[in-house]
N, C-alpha and C. Protein backbone atom coordinates (compact mmCIF):
# COMPACT_ATOMS: atom_id res chain seq x y z
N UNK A 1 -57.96 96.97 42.44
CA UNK A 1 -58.83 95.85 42.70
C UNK A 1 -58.02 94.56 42.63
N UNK A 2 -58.68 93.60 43.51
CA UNK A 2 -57.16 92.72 43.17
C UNK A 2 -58.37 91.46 42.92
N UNK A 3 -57.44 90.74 42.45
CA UNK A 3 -58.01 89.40 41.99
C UNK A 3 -59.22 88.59 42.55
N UNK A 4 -60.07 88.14 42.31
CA UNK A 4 -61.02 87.51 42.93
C UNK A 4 -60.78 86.24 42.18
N UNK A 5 -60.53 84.42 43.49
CA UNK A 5 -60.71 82.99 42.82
C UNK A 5 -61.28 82.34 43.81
N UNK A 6 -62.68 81.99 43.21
CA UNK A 6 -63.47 80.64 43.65
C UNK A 6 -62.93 79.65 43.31
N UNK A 7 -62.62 78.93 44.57
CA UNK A 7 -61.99 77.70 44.69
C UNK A 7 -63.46 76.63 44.83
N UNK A 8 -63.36 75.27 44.01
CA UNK A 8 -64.16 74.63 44.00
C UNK A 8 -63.51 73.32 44.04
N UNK A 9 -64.51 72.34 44.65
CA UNK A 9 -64.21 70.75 44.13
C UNK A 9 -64.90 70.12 43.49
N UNK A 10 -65.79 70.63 42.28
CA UNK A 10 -66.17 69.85 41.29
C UNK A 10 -65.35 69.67 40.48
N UNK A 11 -65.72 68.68 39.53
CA UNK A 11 -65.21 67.83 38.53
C UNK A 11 -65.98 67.17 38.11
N UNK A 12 -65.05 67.03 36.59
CA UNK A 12 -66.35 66.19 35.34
C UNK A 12 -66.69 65.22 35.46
N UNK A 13 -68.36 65.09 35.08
CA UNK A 13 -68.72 63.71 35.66
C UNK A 13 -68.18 62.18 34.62
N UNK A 14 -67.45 61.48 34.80
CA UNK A 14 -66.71 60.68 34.38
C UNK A 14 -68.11 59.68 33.13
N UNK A 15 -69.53 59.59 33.61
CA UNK A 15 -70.41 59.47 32.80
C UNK A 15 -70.53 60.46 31.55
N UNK A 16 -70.33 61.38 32.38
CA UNK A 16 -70.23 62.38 31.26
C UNK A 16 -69.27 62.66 29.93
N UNK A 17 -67.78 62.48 30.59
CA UNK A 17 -66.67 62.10 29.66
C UNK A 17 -67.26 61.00 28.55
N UNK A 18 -67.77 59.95 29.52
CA UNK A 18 -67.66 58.51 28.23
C UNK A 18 -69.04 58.85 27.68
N UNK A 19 -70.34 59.65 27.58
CA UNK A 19 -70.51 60.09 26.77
C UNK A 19 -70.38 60.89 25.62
N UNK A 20 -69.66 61.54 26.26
CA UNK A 20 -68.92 62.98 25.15
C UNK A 20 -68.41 61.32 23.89
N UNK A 21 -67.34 60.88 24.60
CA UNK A 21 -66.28 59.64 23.63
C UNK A 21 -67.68 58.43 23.04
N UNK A 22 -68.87 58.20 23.59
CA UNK A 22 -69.63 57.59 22.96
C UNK A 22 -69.94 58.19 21.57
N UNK A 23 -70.17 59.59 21.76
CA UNK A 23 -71.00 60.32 20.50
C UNK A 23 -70.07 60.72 19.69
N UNK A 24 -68.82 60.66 19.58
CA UNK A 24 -67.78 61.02 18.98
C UNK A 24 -67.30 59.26 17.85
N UNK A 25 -67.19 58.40 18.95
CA UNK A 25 -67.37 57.28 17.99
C UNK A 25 -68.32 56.85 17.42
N UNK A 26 -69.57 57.00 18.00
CA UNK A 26 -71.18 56.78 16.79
C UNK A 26 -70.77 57.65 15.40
N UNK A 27 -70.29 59.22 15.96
CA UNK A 27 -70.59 60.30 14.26
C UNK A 27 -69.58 59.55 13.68
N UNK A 28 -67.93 59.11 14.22
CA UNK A 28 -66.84 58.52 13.53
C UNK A 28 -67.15 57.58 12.56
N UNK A 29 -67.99 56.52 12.91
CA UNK A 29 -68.77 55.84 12.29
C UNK A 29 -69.33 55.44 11.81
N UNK A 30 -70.41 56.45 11.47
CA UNK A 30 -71.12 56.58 10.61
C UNK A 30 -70.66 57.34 9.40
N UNK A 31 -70.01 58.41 10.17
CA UNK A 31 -69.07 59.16 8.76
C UNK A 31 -68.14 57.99 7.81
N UNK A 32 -67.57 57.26 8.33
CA UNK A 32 -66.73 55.98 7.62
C UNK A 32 -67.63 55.08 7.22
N UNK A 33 -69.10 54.81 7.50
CA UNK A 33 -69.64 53.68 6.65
C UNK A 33 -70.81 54.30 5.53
N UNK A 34 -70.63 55.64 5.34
CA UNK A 34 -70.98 56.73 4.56
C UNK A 34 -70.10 56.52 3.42
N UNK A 35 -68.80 57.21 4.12
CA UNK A 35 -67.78 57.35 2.99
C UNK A 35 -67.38 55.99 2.22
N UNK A 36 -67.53 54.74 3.28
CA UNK A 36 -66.98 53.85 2.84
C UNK A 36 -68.07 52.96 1.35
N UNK A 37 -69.16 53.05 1.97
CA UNK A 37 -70.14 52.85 0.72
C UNK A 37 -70.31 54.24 -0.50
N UNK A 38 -69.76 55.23 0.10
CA UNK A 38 -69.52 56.68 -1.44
C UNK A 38 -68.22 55.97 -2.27
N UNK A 39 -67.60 55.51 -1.89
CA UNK A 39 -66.49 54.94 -2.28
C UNK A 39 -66.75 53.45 -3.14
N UNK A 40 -67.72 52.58 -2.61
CA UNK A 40 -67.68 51.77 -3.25
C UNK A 40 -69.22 52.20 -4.54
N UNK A 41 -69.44 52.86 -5.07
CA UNK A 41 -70.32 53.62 -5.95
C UNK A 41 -71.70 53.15 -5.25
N UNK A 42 -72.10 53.23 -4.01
CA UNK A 42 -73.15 53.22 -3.38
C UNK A 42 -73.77 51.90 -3.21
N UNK A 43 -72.85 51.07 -3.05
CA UNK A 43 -73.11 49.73 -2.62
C UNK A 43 -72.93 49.34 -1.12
N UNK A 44 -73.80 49.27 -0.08
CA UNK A 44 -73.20 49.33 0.81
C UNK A 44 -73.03 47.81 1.76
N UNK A 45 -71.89 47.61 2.26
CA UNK A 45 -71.75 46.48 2.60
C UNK A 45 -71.93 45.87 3.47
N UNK A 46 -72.28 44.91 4.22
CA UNK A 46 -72.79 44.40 5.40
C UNK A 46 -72.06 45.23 6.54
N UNK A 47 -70.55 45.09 6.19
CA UNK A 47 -70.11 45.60 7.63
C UNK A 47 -70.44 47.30 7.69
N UNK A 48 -70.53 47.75 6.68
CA UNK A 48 -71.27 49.49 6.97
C UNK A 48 -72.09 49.07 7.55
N UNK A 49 -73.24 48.32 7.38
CA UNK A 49 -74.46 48.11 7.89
C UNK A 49 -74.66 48.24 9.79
N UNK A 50 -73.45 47.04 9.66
CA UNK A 50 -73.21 46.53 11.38
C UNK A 50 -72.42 47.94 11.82
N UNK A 51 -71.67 48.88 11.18
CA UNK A 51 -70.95 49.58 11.68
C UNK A 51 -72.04 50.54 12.19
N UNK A 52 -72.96 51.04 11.43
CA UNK A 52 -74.08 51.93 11.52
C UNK A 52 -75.13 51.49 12.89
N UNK A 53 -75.42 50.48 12.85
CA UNK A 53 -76.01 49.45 14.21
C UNK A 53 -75.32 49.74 15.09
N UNK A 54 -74.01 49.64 15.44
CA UNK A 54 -73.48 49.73 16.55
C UNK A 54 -72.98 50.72 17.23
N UNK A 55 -73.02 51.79 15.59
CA UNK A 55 -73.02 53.55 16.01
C UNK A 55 -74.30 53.82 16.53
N UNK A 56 -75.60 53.52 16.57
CA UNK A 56 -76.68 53.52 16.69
C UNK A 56 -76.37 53.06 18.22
N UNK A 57 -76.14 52.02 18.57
CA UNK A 57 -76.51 51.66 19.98
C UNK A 57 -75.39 52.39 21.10
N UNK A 58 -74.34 52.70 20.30
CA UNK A 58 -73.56 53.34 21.01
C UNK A 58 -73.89 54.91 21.46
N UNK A 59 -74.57 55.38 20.60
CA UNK A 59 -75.42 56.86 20.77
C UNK A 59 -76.71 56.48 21.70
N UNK A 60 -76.87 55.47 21.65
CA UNK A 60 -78.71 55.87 23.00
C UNK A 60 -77.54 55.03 23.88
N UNK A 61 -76.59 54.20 24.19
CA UNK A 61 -76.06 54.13 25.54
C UNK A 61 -75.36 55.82 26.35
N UNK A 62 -75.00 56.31 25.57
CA UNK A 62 -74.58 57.71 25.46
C UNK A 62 -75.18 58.72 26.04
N UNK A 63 -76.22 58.17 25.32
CA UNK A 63 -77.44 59.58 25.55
C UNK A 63 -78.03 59.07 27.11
N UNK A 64 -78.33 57.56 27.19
CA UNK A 64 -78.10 57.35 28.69
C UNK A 64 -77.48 58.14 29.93
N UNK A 65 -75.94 57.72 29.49
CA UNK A 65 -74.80 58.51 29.85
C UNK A 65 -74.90 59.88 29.87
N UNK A 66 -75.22 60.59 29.37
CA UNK A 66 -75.09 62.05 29.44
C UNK A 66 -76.61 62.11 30.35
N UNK A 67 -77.58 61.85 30.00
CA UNK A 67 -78.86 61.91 30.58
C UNK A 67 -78.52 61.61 32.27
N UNK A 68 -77.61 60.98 32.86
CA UNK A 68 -77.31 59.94 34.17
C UNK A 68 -76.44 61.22 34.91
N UNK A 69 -75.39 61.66 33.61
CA UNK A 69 -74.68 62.52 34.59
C UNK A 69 -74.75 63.90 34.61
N UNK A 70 -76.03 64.13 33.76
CA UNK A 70 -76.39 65.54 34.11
C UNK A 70 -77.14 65.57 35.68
N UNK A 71 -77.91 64.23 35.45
CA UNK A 71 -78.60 64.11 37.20
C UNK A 71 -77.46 64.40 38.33
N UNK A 72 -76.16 63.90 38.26
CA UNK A 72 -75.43 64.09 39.44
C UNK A 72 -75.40 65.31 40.25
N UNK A 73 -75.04 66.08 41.23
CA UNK A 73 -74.78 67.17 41.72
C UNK A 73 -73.00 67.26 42.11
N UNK A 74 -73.13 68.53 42.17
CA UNK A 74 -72.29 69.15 42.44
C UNK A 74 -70.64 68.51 40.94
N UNK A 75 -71.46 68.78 39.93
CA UNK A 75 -70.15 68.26 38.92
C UNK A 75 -70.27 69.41 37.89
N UNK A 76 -69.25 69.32 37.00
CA UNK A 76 -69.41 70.12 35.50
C UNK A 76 -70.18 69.68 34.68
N UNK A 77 -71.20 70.44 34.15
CA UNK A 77 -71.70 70.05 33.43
C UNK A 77 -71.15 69.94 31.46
N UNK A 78 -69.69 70.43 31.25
CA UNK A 78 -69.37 70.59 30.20
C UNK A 78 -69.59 69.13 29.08
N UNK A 79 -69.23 68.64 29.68
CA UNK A 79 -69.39 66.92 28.65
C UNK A 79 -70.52 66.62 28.70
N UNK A 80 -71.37 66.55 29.53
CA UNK A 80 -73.06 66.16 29.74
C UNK A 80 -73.34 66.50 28.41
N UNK A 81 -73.34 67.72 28.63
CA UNK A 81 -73.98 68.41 27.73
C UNK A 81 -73.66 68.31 26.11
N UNK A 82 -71.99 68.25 25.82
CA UNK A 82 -71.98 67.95 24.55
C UNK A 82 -71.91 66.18 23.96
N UNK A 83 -71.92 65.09 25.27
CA UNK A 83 -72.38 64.44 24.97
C UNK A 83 -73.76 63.97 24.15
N UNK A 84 -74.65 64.79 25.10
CA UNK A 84 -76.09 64.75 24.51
C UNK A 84 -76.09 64.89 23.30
N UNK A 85 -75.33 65.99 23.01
CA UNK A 85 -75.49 66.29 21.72
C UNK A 85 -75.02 65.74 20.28
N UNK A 86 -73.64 65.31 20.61
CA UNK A 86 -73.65 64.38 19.75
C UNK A 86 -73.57 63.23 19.48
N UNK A 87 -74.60 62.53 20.62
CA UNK A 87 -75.27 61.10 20.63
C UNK A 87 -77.11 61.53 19.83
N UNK A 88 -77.61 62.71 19.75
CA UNK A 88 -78.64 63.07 19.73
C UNK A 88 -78.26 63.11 17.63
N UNK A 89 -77.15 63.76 17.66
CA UNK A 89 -76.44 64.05 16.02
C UNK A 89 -76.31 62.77 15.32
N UNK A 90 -75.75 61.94 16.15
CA UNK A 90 -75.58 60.33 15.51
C UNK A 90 -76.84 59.65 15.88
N UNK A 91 -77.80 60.14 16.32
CA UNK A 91 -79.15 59.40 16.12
C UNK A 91 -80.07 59.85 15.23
N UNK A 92 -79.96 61.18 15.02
CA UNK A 92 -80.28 61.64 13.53
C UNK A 92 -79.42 61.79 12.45
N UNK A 93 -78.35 61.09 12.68
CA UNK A 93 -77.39 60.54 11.18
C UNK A 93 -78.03 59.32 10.55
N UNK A 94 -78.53 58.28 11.83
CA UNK A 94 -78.86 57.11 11.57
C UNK A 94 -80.32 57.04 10.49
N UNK A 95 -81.04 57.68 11.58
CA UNK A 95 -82.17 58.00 11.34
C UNK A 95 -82.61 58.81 9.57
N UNK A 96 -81.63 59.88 9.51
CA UNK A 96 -81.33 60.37 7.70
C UNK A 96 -81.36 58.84 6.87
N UNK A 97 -79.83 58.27 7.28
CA UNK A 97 -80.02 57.44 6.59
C UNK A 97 -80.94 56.11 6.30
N UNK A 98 -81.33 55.99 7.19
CA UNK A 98 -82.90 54.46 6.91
C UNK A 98 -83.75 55.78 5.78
N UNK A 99 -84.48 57.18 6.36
CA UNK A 99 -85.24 57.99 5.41
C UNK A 99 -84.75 57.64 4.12
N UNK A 100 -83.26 57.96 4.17
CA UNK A 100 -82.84 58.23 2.43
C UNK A 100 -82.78 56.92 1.79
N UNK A 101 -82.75 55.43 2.37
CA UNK A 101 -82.92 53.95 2.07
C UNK A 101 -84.21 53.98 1.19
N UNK A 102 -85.51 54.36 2.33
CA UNK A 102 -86.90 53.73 1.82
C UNK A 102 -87.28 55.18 0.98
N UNK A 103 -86.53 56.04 1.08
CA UNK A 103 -87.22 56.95 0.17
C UNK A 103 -86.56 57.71 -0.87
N UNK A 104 -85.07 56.81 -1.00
CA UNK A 104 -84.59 57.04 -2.05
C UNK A 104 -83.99 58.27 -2.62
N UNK A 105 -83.30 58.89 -1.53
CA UNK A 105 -82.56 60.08 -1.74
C UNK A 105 -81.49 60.53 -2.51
């Protein structure tokens, strides 16, 4: 039997890439203004605050992004998809943490 190769011209949707890198810097982010207030004995400091905000907005531009280039045709869907996901992870990082604020975790 000899080899069988489907030749194709798709490729990743470049929305898709800079989501994947959106949701990767939201979790980065939040993981460092986590650690960075575990570190200071749970005081947390304005710029965690802003860091967490801007991991926040950087995950729903993301989730945009992944949402935009799953619509495209004829592309890979590999980054779409784990974009979503971890813009969806850093929106329920965010989201944990306001819960564990007002309810004292």
């Amino acid at each position: 039997m000899g080899r069988k190769y489907i030749f194709t011209n798709k490729k990743e949707s470049k929305k898709g890439i800079m989501s994947a890198i959106l949701g990767t810097v939201s979790l980065l982010s939040l993981f460092l203004a986590v650690y960075g207030t575990f570190q200071n004995q749970g005081e947390a400091l304005v710029k965690y605050g802003m860091g967490a905000l801007f991991a926040l907005l950087f995950a729903l531009a993301g989730i945009v992004l992944g949402i935009l280039s799953k619509m495209e045709e004829d592309k890979f869907y590999v980054f779409s998809y784990l974009g979503i996901l971890l813009n969806i992870l850093a929106i329920a990082g965010v989201g944990f943490i306001l819960y564990a604020g007002v309810y004292g975790l």
